[in-house]
Protein backbone atom coordinates (compact mmCIF):
# COMPACT_ATOMS: atom_id res chain seq x y z
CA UNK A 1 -4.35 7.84 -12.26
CA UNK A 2 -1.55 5.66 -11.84
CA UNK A 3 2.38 6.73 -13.33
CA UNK A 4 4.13 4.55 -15.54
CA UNK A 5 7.53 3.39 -15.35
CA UNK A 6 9.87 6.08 -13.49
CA UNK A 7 7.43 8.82 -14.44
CA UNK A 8 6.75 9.66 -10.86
CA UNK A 9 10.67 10.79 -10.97
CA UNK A 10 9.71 13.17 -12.93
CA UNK A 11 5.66 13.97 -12.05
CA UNK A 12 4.56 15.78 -9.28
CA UNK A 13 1.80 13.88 -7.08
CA UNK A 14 -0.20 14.35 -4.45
CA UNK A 15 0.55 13.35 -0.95
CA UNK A 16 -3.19 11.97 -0.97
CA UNK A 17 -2.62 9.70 -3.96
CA UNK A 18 -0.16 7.35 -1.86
CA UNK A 19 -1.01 4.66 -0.27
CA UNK A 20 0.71 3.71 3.47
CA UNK A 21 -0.06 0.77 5.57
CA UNK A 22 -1.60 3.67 8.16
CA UNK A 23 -4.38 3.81 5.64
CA UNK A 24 -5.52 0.16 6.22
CA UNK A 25 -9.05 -0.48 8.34
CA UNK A 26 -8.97 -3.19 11.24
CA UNK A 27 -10.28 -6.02 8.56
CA UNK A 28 -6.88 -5.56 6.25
CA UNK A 29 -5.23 -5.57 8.78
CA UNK A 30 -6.56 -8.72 10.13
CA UNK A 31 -6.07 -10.20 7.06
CA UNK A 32 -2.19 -8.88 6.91
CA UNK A 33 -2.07 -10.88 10.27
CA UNK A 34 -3.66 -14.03 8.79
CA UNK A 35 -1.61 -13.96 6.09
CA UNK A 36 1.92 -13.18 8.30
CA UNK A 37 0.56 -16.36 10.42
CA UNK A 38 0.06 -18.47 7.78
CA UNK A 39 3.45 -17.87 5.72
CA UNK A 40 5.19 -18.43 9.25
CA UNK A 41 4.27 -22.02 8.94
């Protein structure tokens, strides 16, 4: 469940919850790239 506001200052969570761009497969991050490419012109 997501927090609201600034309630994870004040929740615990769990370190499996968060998301980090490690967590991305090779077709996100293919996308990422297209995307990077694309706003570069």
């Amino acid at each position: 469940m997501a927090t609201q506001g600034g309630g994870f200052l004040i929740h615990g969570s769990d370190p499996a919850d968060t998301f980090t761009p490690e967590d991305l497969n090779e077709e996100q991050r293919m996308v990422e790239q297209m995307c990077m490419e694309f706003l570069e012109k």
